[in-house]
PDB file of N, CA and C in Angstrom:
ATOM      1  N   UNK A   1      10.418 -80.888  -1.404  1.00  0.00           N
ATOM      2  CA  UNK A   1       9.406 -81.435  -0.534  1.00  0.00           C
ATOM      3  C   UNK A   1       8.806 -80.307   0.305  1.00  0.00           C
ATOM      4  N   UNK A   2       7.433 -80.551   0.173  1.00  0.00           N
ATOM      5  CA  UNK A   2       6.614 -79.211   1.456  1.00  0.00           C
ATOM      6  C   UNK A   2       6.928 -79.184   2.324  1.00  0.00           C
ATOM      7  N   UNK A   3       6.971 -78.493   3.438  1.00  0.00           N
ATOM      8  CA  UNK A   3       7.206 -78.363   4.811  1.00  0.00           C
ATOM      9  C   UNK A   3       5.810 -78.386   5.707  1.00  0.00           C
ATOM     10  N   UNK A   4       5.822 -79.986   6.304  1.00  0.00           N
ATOM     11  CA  UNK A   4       4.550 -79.982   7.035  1.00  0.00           C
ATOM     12  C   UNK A   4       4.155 -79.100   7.710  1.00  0.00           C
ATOM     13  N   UNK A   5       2.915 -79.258   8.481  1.00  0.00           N
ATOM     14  CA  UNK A   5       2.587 -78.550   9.618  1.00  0.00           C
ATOM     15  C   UNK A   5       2.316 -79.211  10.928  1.00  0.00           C
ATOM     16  N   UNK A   6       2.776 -78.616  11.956  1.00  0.00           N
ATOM     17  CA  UNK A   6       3.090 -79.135  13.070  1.00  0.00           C
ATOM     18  C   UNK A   6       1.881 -78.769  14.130  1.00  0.00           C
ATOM     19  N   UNK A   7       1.001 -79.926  14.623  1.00  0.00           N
ATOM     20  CA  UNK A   7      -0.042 -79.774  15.088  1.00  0.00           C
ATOM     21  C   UNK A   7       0.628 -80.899  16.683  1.00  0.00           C
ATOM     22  N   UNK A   8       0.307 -79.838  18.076  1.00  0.00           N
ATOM     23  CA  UNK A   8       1.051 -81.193  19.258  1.00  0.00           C
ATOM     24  C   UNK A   8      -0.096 -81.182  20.225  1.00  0.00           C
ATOM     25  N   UNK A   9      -0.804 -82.313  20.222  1.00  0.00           N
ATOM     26  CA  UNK A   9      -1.941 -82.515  21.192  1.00  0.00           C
ATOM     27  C   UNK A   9      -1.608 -81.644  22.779  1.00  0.00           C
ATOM     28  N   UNK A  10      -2.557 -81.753  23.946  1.00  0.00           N
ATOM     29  CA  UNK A  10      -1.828 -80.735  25.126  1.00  0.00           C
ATOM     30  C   UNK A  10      -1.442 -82.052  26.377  1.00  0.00           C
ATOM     31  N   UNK A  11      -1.846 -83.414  25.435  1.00  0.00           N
ATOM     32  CA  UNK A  11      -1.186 -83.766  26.474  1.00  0.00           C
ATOM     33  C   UNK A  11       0.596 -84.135  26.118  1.00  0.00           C
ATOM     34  N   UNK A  12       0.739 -84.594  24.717  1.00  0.00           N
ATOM     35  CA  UNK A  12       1.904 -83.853  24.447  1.00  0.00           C
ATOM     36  C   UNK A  12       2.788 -82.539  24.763  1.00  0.00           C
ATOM     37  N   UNK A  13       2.170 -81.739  24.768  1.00  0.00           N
ATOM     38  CA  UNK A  13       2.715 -80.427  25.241  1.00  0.00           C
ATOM     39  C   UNK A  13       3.460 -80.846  26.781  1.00  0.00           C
ATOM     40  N   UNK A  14       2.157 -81.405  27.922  1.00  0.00           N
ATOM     41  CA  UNK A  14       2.284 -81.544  28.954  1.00  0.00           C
ATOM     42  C   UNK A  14       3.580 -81.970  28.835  1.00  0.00           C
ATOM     43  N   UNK A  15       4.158 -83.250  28.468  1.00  0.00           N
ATOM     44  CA  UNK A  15       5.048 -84.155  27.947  1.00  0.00           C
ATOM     45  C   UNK A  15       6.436 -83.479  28.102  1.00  0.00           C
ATOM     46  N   UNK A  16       6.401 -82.190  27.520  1.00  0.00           N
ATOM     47  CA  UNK A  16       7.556 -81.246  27.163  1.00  0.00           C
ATOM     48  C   UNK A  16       7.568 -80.542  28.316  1.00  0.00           C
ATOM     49  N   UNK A  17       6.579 -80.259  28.446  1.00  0.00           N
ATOM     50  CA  UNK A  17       6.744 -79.681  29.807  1.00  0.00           C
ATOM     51  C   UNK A  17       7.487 -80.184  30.954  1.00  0.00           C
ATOM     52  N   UNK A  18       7.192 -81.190  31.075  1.00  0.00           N
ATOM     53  CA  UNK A  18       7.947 -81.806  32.574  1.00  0.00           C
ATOM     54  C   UNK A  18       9.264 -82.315  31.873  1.00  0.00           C
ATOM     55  N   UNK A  19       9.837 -82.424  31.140  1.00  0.00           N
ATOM     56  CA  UNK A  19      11.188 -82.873  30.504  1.00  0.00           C
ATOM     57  C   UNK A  19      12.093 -81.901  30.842  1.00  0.00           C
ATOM     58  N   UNK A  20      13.368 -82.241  32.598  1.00  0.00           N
ATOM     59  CA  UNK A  20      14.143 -81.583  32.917  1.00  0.00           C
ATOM     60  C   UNK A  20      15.546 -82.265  32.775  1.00  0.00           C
ATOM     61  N   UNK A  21      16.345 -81.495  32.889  1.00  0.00           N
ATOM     62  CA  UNK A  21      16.775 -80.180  32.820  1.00  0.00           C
ATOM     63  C   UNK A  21      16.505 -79.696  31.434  1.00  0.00           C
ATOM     64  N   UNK A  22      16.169 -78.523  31.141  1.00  0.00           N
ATOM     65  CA  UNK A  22      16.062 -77.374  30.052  1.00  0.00           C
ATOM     66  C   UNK A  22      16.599 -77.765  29.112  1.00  0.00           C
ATOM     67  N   UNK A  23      17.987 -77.541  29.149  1.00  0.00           N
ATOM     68  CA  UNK A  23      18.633 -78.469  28.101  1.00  0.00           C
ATOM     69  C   UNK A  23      17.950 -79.621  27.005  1.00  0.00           C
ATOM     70  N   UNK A  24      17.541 -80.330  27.868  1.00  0.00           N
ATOM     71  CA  UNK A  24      17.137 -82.096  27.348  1.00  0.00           C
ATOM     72  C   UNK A  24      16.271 -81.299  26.809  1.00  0.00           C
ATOM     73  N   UNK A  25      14.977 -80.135  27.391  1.00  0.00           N
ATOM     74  CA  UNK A  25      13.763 -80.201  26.539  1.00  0.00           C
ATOM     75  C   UNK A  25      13.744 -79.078  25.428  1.00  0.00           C
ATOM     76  N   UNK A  26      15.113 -78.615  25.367  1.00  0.00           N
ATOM     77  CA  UNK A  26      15.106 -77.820  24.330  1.00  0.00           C
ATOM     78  C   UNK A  26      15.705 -78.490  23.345  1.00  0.00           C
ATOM     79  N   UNK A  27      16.581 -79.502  23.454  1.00  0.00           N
ATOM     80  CA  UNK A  27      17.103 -80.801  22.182  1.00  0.00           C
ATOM     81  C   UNK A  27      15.477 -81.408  21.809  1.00  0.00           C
ATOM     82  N   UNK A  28      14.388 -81.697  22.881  1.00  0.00           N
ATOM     83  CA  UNK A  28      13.276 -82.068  22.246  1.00  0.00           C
ATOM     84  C   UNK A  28      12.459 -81.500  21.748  1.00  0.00           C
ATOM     85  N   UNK A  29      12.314 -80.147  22.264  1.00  0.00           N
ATOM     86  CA  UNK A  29      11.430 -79.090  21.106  1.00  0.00           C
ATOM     87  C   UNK A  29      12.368 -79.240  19.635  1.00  0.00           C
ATOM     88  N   UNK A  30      13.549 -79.196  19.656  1.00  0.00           N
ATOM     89  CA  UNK A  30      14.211 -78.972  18.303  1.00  0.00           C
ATOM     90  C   UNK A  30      13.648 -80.143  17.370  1.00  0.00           C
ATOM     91  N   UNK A  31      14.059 -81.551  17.691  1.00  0.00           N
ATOM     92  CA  UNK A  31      13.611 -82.494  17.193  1.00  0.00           C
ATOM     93  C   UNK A  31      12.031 -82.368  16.953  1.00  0.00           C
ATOM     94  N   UNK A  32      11.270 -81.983  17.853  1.00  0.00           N
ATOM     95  CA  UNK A  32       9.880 -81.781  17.215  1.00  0.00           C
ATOM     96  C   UNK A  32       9.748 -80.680  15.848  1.00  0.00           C
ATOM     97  N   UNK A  33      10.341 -79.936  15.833  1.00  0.00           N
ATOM     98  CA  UNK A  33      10.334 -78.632  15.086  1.00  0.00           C
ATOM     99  C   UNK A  33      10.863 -79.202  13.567  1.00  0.00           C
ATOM    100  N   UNK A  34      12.279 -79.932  14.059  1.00  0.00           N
ATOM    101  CA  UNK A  34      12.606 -80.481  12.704  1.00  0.00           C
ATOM    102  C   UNK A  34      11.772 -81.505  11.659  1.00  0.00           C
ATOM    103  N   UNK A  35      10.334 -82.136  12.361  1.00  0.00           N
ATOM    104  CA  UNK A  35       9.752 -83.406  11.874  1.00  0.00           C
ATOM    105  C   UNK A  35       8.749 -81.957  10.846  1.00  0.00           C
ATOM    106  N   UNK A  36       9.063 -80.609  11.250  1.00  0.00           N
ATOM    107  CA  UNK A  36       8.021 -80.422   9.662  1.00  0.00           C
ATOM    108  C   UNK A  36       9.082 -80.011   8.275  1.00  0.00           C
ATOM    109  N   UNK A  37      10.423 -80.456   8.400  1.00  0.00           N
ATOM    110  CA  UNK A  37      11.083 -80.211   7.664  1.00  0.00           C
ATOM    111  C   UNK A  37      11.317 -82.203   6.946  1.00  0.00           C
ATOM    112  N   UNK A  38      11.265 -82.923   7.710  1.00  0.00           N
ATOM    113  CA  UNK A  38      11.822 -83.724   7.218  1.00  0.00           C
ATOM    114  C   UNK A  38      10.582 -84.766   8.528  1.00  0.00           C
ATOM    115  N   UNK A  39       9.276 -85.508   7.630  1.00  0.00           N
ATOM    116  CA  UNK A  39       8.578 -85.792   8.476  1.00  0.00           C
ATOM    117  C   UNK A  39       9.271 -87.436   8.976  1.00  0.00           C
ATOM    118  N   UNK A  40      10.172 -88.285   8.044  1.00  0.00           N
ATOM    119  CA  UNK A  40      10.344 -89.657   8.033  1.00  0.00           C
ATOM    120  C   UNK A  40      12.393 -89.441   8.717  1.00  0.00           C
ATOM    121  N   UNK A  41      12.294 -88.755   9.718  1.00  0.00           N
ATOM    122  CA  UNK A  41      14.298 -88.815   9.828  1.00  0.00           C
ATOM    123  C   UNK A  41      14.673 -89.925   9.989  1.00  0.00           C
ATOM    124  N   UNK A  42      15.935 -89.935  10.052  1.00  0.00           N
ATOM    125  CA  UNK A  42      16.862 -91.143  10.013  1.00  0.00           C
ATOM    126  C   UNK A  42      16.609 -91.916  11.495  1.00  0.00           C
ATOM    127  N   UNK A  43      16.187 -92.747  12.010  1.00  0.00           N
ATOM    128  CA  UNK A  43      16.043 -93.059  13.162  1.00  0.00           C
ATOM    129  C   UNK A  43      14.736 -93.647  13.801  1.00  0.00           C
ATOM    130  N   UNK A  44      13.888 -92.821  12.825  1.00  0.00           N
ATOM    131  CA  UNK A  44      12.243 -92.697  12.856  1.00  0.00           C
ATOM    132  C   UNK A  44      11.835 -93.998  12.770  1.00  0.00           C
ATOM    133  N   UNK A  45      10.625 -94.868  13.574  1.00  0.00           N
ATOM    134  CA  UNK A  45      10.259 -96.361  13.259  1.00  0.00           C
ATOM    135  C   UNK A  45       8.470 -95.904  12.958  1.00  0.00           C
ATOM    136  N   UNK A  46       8.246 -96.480  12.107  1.00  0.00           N
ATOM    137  CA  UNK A  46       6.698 -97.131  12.167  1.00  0.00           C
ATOM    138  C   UNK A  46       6.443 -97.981  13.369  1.00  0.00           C
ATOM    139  N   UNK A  47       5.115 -97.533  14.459  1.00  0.00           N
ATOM    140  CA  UNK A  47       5.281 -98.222  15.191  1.00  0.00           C
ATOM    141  C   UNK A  47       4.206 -99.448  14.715  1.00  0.00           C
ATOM    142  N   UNK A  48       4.482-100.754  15.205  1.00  0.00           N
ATOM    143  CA  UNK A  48       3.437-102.139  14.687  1.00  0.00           C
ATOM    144  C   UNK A  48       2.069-102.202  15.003  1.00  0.00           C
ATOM    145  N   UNK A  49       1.006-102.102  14.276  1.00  0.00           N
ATOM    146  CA  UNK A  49      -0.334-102.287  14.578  1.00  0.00           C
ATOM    147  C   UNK A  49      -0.514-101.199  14.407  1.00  0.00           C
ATOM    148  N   UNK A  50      -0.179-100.269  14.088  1.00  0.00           N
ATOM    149  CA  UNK A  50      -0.932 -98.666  14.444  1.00  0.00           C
ATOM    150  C   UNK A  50      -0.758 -97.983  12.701  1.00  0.00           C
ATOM    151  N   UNK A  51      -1.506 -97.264  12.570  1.00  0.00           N
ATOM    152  CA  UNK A  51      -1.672 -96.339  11.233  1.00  0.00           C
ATOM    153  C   UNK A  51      -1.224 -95.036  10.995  1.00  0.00           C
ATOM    154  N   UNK A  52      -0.014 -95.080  10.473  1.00  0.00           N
ATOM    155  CA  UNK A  52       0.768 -94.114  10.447  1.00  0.00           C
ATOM    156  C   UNK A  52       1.325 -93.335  11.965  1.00  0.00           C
ATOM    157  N   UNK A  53       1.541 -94.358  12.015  1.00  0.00           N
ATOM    158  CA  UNK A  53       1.927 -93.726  13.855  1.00  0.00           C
ATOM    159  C   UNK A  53       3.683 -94.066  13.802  1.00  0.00           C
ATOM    160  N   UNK A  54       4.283 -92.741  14.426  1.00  0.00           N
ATOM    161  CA  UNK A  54       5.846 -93.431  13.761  1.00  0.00           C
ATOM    162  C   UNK A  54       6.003 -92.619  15.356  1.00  0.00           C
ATOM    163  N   UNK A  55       7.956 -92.496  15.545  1.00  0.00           N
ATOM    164  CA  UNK A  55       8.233 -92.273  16.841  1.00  0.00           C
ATOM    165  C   UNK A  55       9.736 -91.950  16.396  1.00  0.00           C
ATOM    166  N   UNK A  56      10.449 -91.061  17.200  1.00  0.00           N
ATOM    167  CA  UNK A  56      11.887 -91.028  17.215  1.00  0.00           C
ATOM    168  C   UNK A  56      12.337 -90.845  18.569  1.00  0.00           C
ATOM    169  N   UNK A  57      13.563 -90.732  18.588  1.00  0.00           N
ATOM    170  CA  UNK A  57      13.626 -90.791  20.072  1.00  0.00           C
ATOM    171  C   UNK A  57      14.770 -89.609  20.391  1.00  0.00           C
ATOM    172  N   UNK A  58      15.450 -89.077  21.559  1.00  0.00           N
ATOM    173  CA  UNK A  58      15.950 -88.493  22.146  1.00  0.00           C
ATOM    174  C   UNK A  58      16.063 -88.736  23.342  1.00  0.00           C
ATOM    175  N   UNK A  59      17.248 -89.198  23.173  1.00  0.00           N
ATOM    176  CA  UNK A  59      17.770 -89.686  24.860  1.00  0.00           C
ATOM    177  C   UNK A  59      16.753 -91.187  25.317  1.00  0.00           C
ATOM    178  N   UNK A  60      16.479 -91.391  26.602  1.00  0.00           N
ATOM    179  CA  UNK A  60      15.157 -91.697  26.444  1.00  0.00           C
ATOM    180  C   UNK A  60      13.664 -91.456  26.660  1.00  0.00           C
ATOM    181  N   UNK A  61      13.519 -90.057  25.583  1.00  0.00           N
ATOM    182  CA  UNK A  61      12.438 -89.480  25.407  1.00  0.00           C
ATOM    183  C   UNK A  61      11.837 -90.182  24.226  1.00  0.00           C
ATOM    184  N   UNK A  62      10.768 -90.331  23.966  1.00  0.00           N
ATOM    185  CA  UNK A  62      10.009 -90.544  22.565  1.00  0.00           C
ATOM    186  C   UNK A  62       9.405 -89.754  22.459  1.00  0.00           C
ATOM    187  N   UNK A  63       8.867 -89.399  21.062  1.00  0.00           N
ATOM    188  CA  UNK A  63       8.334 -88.460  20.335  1.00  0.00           C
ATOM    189  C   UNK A  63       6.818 -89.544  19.943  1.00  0.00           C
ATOM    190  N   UNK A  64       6.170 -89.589  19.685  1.00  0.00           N
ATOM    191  CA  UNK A  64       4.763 -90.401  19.127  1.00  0.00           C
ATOM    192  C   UNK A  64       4.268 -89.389  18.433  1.00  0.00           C
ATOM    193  N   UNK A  65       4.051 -89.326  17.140  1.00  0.00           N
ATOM    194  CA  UNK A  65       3.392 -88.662  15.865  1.00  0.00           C
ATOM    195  C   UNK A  65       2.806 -89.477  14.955  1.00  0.00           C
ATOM    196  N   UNK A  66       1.997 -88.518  14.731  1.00  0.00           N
ATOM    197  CA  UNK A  66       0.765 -89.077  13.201  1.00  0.00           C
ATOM    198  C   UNK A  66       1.171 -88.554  12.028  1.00  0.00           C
ATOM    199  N   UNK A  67       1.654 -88.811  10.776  1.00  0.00           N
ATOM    200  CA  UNK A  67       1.369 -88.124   9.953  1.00  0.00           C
ATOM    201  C   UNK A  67       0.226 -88.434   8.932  1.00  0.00           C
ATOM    202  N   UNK A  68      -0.098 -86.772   8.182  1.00  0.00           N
ATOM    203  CA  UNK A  68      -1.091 -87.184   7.270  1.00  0.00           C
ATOM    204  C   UNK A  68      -0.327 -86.429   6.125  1.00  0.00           C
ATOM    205  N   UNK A  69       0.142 -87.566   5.051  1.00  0.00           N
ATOM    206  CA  UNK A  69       0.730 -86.772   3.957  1.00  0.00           C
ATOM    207  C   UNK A  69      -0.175 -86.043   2.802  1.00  0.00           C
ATOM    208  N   UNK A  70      -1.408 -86.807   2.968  1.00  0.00           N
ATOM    209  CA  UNK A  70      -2.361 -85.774   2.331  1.00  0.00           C
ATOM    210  C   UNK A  70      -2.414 -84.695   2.984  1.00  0.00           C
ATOM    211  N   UNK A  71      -2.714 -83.969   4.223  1.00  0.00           N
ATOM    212  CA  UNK A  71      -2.796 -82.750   4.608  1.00  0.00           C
ATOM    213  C   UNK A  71      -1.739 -81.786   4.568  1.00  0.00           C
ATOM    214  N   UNK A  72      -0.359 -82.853   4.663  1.00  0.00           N
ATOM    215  CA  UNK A  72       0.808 -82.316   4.985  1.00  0.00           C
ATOM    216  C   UNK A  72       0.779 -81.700   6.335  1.00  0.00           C
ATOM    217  N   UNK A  73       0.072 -82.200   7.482  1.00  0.00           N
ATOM    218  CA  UNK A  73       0.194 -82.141   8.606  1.00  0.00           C
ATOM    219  C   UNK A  73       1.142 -83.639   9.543  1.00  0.00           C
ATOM    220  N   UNK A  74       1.412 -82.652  10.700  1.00  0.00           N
ATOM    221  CA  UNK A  74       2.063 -84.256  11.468  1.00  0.00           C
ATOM    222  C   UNK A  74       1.416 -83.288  12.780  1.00  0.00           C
ATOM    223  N   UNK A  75       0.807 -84.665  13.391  1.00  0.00           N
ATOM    224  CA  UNK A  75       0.071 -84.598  14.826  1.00  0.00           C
ATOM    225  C   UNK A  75       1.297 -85.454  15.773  1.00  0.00           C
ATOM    226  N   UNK A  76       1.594 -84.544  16.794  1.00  0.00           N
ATOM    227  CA  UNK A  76       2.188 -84.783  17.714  1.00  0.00           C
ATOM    228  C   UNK A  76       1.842 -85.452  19.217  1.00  0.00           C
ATOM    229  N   UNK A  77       1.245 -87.003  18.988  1.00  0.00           N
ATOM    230  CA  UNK A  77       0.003 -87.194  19.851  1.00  0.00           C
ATOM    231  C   UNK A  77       0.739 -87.391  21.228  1.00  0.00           C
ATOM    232  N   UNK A  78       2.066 -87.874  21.569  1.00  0.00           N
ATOM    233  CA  UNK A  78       2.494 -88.266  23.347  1.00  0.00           C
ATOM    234  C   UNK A  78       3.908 -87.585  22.960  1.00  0.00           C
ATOM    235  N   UNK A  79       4.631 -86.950  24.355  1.00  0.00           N
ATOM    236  CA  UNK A  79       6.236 -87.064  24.092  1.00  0.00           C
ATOM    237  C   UNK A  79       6.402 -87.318  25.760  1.00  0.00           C
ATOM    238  N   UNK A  80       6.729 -88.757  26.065  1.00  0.00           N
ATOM    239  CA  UNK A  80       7.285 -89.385  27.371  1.00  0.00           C
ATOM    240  C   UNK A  80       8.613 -90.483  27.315  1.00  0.00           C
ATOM    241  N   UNK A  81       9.066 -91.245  28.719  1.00  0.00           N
ATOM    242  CA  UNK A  81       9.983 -91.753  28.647  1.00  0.00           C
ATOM    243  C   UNK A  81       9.318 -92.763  27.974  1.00  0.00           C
ATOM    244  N   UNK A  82      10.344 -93.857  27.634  1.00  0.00           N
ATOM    245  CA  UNK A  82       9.837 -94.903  27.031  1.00  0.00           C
ATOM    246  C   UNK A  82       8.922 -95.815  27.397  1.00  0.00           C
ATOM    247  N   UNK A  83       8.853 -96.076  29.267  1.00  0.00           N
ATOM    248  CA  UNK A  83       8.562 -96.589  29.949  1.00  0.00           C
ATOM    249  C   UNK A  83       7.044 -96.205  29.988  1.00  0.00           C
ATOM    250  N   UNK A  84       6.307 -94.678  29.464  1.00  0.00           N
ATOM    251  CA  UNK A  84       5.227 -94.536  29.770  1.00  0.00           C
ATOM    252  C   UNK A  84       4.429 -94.047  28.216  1.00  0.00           C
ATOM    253  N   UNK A  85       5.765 -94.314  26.872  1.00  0.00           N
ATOM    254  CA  UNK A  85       5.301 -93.509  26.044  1.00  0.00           C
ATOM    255  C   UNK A  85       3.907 -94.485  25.167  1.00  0.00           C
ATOM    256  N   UNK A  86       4.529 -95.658  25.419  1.00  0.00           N
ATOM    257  CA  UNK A  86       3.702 -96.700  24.454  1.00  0.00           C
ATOM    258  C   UNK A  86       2.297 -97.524  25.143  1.00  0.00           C
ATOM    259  N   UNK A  87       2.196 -96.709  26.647  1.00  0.00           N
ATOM    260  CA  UNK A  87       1.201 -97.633  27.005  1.00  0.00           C
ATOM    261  C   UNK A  87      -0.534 -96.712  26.725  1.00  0.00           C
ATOM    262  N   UNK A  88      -1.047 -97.624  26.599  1.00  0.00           N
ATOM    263  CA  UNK A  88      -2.845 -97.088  26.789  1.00  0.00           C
ATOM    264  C   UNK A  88      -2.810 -95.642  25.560  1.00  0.00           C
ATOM    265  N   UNK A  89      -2.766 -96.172  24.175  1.00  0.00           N
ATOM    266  CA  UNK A  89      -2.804 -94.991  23.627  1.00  0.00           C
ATOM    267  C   UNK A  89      -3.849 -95.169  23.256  1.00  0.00           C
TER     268      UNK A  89
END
């Protein structure tokens, strides 16, 4: 299998950014890093109503990604708590 490419919007970025202590946001850069090795992991949901929009989680961080298996890209569109990851996308 190809190894996607990893594209993370900046308000995603932002996302990572404020995720303390260090620790936690370096388990979540990893998990981001790993979705171009393996875009569907064990854990991963399709979220309902949305088009190709899937999510994994860490701790309670979510991840919100797009993939496009034609491009072999995955867009990294939100990474927040749960509480703020699913609203007004």
């Amino acid at each position: 299998m190809a190894s996607y490419s990893l594209l993370i919007k900046a308000s995603a970025a932002k996302g990572v950014e404020d995720i303390e202590p260090k620790a936690l946001r370096r388990r979540v850069v990893a998990r981001i890093e790993a979705l171009a090795d393996d875009s569907r992991p064990p854990g991963c949901e399709k979220l309902a109503g949305q088009v190709n929009l899937f999510r994994v989680r860490e701790g309670v961080w979510r991840i919100a990604y797009t993939i496009d298996d034609s491009g072999i890209v995955i867009m990294v569109d939100k990474v927040g708590r749960r509480r703020d990851v699913y609203q007004a996308r």
